[in-house]
PDBML (XML) file of the C-alpha atoms, coordinates in Angstrom:
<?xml version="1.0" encoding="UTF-8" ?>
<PDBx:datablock datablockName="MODEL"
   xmlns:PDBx="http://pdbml.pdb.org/schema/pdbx-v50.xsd"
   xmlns:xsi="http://www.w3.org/2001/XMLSchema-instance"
   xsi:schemaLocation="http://pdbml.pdb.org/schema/pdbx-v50.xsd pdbx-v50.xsd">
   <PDBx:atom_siteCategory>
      <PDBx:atom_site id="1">
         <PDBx:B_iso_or_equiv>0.00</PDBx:B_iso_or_equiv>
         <PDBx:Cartn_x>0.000</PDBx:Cartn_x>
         <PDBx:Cartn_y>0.000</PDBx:Cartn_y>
         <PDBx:Cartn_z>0.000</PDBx:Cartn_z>
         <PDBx:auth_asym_id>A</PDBx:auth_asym_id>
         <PDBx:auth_atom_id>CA</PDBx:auth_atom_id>
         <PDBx:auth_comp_id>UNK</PDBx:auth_comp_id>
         <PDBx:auth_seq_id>1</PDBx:auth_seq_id>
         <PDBx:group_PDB>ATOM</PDBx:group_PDB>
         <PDBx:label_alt_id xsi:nil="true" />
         <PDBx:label_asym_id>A</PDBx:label_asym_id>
         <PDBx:label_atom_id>CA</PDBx:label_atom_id>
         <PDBx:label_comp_id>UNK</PDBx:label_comp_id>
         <PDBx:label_entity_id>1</PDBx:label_entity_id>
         <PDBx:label_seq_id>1</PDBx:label_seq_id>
         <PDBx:occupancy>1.00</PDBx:occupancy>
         <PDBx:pdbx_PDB_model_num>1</PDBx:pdbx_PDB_model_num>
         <PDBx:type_symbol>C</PDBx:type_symbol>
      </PDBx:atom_site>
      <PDBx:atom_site id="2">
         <PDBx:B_iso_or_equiv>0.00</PDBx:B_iso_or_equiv>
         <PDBx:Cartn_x>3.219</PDBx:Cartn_x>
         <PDBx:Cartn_y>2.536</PDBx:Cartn_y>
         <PDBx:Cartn_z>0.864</PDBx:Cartn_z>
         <PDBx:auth_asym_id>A</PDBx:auth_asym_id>
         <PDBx:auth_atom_id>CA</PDBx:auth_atom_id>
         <PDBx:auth_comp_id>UNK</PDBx:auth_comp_id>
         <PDBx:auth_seq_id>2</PDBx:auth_seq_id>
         <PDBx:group_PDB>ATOM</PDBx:group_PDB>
         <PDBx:label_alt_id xsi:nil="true" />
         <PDBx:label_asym_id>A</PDBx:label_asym_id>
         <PDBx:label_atom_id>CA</PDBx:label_atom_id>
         <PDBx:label_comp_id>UNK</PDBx:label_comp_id>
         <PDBx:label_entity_id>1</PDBx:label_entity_id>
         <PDBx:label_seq_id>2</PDBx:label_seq_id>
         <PDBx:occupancy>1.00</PDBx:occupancy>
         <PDBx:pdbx_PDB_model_num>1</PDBx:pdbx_PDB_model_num>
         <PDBx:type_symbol>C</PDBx:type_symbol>
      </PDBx:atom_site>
      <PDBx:atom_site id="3">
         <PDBx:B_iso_or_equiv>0.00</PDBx:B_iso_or_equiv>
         <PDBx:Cartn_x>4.747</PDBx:Cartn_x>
         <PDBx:Cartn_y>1.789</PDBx:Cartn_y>
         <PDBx:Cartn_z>-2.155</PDBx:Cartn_z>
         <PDBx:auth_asym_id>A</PDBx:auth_asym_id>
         <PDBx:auth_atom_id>CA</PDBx:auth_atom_id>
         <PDBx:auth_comp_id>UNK</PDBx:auth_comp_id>
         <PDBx:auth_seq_id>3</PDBx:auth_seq_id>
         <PDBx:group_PDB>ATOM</PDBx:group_PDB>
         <PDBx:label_alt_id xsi:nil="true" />
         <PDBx:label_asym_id>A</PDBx:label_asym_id>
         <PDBx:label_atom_id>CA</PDBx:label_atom_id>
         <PDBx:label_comp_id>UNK</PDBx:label_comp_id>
         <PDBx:label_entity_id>1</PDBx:label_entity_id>
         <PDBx:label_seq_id>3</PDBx:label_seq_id>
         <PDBx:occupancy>1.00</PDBx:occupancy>
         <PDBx:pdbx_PDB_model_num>1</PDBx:pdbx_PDB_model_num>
         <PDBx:type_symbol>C</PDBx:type_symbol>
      </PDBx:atom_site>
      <PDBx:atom_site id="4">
         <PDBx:B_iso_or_equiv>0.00</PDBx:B_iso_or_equiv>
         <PDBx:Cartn_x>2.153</PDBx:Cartn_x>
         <PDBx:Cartn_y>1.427</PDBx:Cartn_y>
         <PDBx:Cartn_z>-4.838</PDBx:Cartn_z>
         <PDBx:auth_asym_id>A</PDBx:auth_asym_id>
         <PDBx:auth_atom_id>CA</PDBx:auth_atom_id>
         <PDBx:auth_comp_id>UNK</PDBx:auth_comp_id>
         <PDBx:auth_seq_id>4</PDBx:auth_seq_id>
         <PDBx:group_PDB>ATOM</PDBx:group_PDB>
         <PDBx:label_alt_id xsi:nil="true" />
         <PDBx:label_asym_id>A</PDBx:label_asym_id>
         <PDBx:label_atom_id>CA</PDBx:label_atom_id>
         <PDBx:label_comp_id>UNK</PDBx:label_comp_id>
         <PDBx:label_entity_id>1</PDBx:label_entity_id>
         <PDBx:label_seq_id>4</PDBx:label_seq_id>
         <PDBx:occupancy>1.00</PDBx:occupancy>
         <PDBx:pdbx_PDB_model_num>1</PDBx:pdbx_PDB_model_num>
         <PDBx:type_symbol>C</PDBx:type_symbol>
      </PDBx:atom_site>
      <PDBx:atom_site id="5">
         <PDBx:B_iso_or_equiv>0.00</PDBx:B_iso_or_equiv>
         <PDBx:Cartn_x>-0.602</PDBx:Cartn_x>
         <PDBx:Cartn_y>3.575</PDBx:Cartn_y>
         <PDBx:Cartn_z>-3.156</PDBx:Cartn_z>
         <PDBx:auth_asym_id>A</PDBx:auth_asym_id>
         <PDBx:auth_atom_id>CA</PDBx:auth_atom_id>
         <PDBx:auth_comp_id>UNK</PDBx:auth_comp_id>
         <PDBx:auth_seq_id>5</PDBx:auth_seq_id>
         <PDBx:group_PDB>ATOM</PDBx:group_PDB>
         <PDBx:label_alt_id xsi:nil="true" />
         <PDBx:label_asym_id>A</PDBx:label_asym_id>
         <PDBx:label_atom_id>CA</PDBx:label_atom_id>
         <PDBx:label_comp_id>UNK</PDBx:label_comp_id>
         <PDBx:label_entity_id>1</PDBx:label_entity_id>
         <PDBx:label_seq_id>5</PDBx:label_seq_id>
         <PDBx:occupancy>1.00</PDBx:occupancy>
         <PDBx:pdbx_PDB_model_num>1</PDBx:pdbx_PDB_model_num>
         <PDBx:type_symbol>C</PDBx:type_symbol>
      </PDBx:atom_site>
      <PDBx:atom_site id="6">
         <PDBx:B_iso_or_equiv>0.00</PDBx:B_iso_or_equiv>
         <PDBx:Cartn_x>1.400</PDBx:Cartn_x>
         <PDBx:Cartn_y>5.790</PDBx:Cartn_y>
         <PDBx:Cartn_z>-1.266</PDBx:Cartn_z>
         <PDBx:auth_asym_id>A</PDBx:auth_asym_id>
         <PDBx:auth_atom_id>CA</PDBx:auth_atom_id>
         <PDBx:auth_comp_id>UNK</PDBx:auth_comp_id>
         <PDBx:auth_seq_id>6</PDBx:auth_seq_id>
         <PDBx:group_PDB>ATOM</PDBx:group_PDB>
         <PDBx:label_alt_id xsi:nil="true" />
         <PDBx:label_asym_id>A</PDBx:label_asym_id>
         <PDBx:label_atom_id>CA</PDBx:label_atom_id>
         <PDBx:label_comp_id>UNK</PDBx:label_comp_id>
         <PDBx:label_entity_id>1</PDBx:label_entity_id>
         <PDBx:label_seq_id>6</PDBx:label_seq_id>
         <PDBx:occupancy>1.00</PDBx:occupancy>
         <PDBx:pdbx_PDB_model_num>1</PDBx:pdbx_PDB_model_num>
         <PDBx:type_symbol>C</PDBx:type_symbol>
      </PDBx:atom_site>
      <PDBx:atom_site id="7">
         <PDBx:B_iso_or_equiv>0.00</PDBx:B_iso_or_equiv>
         <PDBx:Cartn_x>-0.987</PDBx:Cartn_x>
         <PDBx:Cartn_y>5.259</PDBx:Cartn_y>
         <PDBx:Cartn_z>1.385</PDBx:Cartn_z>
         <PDBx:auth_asym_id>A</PDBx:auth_asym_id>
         <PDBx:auth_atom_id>CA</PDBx:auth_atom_id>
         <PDBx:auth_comp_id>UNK</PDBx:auth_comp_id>
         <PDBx:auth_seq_id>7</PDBx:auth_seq_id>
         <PDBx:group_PDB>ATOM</PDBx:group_PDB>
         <PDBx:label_alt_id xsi:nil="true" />
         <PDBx:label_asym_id>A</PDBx:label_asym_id>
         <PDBx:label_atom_id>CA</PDBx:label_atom_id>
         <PDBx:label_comp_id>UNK</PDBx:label_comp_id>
         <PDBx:label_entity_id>1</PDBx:label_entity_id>
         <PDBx:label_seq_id>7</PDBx:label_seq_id>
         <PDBx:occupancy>1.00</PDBx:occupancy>
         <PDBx:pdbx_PDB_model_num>1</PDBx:pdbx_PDB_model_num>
         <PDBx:type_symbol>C</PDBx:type_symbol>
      </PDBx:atom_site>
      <PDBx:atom_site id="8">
         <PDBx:B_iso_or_equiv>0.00</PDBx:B_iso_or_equiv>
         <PDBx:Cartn_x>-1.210</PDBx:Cartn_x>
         <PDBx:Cartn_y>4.466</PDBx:Cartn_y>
         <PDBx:Cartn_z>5.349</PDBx:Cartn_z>
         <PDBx:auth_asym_id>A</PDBx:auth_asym_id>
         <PDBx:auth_atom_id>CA</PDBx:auth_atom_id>
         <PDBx:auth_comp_id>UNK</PDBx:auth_comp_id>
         <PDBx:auth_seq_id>8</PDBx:auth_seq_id>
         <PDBx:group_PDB>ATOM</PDBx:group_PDB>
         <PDBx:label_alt_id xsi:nil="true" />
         <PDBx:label_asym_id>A</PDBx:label_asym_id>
         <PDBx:label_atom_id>CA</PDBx:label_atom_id>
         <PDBx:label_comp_id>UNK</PDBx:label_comp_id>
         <PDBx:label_entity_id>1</PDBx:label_entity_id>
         <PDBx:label_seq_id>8</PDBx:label_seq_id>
         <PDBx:occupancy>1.00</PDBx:occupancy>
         <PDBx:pdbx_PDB_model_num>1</PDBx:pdbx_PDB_model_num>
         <PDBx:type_symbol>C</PDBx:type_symbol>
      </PDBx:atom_site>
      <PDBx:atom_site id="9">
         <PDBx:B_iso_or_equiv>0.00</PDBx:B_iso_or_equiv>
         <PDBx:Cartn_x>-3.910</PDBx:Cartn_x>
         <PDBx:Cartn_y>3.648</PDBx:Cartn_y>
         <PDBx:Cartn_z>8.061</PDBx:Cartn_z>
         <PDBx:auth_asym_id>A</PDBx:auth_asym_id>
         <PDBx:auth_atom_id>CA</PDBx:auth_atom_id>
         <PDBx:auth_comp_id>UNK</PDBx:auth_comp_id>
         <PDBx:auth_seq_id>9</PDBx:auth_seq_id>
         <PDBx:group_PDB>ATOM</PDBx:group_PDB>
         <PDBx:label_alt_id xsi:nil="true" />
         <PDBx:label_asym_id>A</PDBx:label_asym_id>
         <PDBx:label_atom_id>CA</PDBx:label_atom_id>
         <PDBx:label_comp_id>UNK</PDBx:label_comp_id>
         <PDBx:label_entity_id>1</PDBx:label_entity_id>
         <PDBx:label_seq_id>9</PDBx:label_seq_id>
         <PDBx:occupancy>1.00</PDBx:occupancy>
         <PDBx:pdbx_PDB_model_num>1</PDBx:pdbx_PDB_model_num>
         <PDBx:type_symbol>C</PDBx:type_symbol>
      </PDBx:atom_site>
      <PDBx:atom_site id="10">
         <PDBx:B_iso_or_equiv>0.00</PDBx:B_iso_or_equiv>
         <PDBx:Cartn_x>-4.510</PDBx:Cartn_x>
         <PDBx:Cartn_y>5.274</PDBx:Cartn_y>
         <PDBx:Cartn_z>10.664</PDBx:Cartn_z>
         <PDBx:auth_asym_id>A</PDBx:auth_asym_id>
         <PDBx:auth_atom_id>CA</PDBx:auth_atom_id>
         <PDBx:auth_comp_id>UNK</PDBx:auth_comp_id>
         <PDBx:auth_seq_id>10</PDBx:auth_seq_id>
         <PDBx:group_PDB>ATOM</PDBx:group_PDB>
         <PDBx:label_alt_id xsi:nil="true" />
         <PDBx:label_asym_id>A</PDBx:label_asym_id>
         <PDBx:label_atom_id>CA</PDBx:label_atom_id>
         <PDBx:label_comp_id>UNK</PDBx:label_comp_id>
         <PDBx:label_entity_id>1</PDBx:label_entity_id>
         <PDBx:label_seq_id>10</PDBx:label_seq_id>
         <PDBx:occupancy>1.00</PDBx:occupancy>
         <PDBx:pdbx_PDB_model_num>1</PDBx:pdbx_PDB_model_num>
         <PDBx:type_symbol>C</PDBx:type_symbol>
      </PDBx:atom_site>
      <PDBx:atom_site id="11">
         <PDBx:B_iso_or_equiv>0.00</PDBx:B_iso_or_equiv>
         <PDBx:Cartn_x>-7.076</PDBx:Cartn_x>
         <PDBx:Cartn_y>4.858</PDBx:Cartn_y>
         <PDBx:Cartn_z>13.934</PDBx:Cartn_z>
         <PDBx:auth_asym_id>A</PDBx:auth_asym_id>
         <PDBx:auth_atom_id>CA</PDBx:auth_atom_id>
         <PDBx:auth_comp_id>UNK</PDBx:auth_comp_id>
         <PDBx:auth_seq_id>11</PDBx:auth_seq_id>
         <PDBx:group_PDB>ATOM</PDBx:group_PDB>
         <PDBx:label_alt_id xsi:nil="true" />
         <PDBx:label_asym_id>A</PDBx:label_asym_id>
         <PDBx:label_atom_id>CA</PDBx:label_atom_id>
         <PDBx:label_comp_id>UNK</PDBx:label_comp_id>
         <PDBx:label_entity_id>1</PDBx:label_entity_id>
         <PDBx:label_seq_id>11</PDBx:label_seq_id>
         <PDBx:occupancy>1.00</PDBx:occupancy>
         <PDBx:pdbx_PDB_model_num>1</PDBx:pdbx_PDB_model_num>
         <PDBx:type_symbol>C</PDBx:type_symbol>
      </PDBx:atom_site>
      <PDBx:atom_site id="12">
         <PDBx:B_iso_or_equiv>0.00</PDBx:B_iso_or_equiv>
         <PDBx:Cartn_x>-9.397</PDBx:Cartn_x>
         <PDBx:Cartn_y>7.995</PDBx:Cartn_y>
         <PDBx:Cartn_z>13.675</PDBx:Cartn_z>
         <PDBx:auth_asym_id>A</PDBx:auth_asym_id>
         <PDBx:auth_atom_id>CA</PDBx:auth_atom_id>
         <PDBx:auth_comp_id>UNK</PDBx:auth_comp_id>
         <PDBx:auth_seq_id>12</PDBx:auth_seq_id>
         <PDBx:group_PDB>ATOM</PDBx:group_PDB>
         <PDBx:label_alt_id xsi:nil="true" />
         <PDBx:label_asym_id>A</PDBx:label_asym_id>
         <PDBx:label_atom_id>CA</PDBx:label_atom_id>
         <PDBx:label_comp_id>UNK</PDBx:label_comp_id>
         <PDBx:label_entity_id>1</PDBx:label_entity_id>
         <PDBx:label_seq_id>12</PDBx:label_seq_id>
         <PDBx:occupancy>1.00</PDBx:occupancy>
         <PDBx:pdbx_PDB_model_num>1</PDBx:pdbx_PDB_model_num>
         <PDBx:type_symbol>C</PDBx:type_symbol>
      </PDBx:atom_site>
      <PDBx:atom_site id="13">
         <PDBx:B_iso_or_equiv>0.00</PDBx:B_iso_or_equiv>
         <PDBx:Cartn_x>-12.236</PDBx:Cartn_x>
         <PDBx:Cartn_y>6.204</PDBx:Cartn_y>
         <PDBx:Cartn_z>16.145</PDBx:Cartn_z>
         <PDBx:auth_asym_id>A</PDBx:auth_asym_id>
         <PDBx:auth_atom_id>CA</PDBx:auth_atom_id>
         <PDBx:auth_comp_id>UNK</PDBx:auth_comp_id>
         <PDBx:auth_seq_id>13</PDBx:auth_seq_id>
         <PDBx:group_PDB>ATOM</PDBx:group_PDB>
         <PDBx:label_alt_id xsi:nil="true" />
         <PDBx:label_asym_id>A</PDBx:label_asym_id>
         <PDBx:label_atom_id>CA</PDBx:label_atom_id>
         <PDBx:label_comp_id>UNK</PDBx:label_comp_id>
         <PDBx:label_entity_id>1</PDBx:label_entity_id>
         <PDBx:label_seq_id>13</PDBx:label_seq_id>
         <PDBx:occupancy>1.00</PDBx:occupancy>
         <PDBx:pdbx_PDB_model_num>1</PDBx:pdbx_PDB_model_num>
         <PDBx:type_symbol>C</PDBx:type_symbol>
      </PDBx:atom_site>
      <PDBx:atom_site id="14">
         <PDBx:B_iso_or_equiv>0.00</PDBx:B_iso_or_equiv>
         <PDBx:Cartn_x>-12.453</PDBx:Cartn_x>
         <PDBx:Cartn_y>3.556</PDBx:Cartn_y>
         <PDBx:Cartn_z>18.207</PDBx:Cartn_z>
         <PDBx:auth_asym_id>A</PDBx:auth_asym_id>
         <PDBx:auth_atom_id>CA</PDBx:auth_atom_id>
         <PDBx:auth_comp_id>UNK</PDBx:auth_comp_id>
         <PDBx:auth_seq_id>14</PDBx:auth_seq_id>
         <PDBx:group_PDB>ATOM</PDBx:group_PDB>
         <PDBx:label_alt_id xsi:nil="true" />
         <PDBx:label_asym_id>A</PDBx:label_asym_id>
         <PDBx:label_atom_id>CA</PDBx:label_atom_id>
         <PDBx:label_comp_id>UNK</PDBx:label_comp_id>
         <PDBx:label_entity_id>1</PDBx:label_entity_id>
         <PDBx:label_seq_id>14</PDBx:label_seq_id>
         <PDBx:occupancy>1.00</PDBx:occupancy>
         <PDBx:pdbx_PDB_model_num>1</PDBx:pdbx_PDB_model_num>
         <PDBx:type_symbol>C</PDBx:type_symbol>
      </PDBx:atom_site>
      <PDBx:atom_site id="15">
         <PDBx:B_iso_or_equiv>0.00</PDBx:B_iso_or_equiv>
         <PDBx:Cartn_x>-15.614</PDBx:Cartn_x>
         <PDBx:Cartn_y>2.343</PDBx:Cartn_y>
         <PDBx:Cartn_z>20.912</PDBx:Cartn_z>
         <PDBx:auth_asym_id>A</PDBx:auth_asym_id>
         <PDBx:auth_atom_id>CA</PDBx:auth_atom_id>
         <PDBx:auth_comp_id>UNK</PDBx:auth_comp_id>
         <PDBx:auth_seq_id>15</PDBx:auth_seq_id>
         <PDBx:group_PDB>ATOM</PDBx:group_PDB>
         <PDBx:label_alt_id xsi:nil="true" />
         <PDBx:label_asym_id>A</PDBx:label_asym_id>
         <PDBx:label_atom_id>CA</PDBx:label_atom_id>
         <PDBx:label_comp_id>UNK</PDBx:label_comp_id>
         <PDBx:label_entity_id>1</PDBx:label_entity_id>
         <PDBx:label_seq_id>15</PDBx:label_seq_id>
         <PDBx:occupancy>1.00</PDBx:occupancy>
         <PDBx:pdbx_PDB_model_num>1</PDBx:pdbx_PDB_model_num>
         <PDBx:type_symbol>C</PDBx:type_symbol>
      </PDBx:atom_site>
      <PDBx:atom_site id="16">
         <PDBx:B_iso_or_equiv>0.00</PDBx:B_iso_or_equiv>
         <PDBx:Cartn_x>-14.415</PDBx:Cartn_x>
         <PDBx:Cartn_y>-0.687</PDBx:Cartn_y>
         <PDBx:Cartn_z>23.014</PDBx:Cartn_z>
         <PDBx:auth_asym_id>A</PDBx:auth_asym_id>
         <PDBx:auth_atom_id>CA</PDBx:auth_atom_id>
         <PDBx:auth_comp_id>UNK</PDBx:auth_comp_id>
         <PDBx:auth_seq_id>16</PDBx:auth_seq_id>
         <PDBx:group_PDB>ATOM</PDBx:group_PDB>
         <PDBx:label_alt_id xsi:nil="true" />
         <PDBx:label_asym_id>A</PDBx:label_asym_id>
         <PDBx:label_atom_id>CA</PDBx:label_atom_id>
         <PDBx:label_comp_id>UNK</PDBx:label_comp_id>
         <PDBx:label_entity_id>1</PDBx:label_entity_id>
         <PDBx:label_seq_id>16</PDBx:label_seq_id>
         <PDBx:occupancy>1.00</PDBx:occupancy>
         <PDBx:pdbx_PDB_model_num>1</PDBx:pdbx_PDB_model_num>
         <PDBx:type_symbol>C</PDBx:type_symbol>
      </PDBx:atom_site>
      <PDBx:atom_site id="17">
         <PDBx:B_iso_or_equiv>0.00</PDBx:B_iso_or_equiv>
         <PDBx:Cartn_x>-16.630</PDBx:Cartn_x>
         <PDBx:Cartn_y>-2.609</PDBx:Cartn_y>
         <PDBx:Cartn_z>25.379</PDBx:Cartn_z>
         <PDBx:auth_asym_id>A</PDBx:auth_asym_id>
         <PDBx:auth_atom_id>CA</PDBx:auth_atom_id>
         <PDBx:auth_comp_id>UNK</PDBx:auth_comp_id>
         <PDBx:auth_seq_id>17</PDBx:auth_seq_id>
         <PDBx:group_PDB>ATOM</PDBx:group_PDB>
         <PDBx:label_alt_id xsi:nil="true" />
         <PDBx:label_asym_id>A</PDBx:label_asym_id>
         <PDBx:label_atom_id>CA</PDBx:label_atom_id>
         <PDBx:label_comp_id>UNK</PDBx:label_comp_id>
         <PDBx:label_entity_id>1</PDBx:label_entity_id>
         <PDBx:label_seq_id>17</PDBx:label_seq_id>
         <PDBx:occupancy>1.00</PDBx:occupancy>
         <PDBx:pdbx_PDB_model_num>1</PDBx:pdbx_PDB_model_num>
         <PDBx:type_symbol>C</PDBx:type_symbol>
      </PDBx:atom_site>
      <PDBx:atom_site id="18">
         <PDBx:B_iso_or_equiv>0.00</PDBx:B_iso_or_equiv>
         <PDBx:Cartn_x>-14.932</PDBx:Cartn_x>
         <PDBx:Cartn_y>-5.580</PDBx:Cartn_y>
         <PDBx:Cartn_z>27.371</PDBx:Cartn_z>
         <PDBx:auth_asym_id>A</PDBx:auth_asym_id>
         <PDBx:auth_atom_id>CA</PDBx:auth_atom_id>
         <PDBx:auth_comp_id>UNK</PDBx:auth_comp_id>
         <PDBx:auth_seq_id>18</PDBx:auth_seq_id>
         <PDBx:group_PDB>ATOM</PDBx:group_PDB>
         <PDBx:label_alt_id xsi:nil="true" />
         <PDBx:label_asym_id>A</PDBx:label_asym_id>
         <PDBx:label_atom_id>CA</PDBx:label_atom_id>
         <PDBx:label_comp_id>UNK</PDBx:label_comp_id>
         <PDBx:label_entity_id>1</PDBx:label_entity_id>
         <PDBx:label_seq_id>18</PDBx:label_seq_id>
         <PDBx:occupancy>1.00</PDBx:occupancy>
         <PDBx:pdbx_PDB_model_num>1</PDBx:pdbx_PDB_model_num>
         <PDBx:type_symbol>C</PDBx:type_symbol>
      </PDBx:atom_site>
      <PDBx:atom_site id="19">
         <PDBx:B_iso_or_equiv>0.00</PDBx:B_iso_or_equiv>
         <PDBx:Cartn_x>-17.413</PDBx:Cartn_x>
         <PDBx:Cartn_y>-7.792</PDBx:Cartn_y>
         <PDBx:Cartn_z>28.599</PDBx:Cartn_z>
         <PDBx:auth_asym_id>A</PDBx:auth_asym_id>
         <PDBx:auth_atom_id>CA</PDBx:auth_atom_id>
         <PDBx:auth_comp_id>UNK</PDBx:auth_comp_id>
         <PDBx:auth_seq_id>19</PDBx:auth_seq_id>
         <PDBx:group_PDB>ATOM</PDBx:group_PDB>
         <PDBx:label_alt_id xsi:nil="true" />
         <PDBx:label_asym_id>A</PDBx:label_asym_id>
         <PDBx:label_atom_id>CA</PDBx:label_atom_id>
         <PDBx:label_comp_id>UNK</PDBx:label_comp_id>
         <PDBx:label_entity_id>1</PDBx:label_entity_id>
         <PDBx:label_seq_id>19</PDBx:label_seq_id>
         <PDBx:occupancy>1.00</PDBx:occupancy>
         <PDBx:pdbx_PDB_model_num>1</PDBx:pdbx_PDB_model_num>
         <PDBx:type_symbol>C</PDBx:type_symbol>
      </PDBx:atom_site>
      <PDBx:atom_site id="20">
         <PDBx:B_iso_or_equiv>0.00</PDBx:B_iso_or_equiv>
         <PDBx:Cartn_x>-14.765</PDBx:Cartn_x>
         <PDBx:Cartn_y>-10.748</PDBx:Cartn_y>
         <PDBx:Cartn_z>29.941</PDBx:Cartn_z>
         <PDBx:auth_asym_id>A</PDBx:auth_asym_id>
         <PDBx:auth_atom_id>CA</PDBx:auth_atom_id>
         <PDBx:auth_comp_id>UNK</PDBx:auth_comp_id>
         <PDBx:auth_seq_id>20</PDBx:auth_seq_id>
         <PDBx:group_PDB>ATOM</PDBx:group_PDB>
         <PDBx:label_alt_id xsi:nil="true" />
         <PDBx:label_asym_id>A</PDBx:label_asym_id>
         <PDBx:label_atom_id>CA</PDBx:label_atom_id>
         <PDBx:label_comp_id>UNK</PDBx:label_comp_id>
         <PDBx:label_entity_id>1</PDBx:label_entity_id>
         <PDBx:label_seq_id>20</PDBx:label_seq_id>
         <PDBx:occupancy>1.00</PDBx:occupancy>
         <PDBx:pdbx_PDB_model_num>1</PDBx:pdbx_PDB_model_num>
         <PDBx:type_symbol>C</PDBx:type_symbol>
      </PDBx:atom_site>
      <PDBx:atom_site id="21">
         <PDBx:B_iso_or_equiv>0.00</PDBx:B_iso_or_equiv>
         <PDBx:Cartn_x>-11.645</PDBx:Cartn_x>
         <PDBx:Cartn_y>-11.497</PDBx:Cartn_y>
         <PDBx:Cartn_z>30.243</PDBx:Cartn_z>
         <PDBx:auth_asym_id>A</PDBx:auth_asym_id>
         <PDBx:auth_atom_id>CA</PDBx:auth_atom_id>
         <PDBx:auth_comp_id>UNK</PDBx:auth_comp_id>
         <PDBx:auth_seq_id>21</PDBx:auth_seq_id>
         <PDBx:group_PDB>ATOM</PDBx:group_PDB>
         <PDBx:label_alt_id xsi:nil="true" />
         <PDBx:label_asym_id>A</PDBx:label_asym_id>
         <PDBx:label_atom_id>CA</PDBx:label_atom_id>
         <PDBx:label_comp_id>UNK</PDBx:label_comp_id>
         <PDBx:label_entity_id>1</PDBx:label_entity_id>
         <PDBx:label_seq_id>21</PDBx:label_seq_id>
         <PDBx:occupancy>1.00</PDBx:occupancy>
         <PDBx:pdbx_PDB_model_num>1</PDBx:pdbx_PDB_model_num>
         <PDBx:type_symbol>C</PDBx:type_symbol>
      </PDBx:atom_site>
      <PDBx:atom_site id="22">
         <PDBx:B_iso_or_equiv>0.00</PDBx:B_iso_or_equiv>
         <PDBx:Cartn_x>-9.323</PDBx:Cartn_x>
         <PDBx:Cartn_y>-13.939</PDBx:Cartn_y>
         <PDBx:Cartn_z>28.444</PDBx:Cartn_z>
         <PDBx:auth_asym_id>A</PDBx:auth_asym_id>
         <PDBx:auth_atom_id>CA</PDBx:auth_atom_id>
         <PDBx:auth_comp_id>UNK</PDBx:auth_comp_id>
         <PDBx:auth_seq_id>22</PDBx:auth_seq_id>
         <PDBx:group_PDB>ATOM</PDBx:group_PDB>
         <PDBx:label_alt_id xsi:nil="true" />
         <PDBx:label_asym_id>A</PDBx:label_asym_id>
         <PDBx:label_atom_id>CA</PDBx:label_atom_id>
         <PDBx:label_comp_id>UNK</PDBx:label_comp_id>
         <PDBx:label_entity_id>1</PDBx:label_entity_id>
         <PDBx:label_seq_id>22</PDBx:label_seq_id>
         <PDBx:occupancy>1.00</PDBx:occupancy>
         <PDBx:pdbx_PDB_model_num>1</PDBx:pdbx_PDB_model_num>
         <PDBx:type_symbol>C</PDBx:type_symbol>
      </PDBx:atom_site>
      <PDBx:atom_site id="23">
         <PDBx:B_iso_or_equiv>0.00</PDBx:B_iso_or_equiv>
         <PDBx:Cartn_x>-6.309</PDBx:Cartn_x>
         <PDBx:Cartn_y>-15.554</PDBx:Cartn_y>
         <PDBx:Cartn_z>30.082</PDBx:Cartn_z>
         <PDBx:auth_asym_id>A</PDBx:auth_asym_id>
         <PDBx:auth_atom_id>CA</PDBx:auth_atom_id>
         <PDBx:auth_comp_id>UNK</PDBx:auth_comp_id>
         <PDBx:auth_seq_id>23</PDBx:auth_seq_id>
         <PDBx:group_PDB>ATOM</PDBx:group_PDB>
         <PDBx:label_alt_id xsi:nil="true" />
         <PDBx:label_asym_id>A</PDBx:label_asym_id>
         <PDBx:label_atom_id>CA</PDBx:label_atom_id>
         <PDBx:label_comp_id>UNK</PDBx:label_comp_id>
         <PDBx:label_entity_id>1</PDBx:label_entity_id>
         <PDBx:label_seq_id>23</PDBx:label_seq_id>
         <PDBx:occupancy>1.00</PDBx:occupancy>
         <PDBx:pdbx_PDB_model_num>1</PDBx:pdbx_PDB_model_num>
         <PDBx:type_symbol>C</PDBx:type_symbol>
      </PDBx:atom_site>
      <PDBx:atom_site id="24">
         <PDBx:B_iso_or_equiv>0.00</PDBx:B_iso_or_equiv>
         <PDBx:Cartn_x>-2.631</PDBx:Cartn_x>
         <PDBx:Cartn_y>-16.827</PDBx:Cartn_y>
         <PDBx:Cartn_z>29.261</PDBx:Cartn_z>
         <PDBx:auth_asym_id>A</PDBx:auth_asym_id>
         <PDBx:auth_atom_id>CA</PDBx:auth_atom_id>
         <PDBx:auth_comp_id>UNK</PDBx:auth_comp_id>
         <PDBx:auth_seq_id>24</PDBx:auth_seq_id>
         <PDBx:group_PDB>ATOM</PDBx:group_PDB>
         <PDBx:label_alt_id xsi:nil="true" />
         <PDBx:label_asym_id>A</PDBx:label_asym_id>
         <PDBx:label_atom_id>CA</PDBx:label_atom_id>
         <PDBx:label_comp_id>UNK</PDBx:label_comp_id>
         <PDBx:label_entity_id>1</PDBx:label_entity_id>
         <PDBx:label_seq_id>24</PDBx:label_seq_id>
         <PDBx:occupancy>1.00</PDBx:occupancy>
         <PDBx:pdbx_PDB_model_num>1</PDBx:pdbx_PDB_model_num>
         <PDBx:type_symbol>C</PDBx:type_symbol>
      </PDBx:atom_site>
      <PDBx:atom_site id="25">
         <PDBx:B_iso_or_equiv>0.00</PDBx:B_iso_or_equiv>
         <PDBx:Cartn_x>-2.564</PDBx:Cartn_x>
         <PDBx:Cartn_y>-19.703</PDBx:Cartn_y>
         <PDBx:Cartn_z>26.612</PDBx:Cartn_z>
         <PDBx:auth_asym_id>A</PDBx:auth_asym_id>
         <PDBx:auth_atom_id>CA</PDBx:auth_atom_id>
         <PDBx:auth_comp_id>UNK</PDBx:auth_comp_id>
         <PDBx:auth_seq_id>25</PDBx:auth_seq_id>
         <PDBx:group_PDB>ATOM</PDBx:group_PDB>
         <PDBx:label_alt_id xsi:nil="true" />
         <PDBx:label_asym_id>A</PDBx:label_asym_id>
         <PDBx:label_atom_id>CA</PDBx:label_atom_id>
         <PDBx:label_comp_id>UNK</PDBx:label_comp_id>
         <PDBx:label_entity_id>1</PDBx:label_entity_id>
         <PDBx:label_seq_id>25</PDBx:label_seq_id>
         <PDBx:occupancy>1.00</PDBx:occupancy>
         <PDBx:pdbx_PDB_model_num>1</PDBx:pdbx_PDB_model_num>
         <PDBx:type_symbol>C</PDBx:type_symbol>
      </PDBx:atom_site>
   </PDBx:atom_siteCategory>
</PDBx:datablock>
């Protein structure tokens, strides 16, 4: 995309909710 496109990504927005948790492994 950088090379061809010229063009980047970027987070404008985000809106999380964590409803449980997930553990090692």
């Amino acid at each position: 995309l950088i090379e061809k496109y010229k063009l980047i990504f970027a987070v404008k927005n985000l809106k999380i909710n964590y409803m449980k948790p997930s553990y090692l492994d």
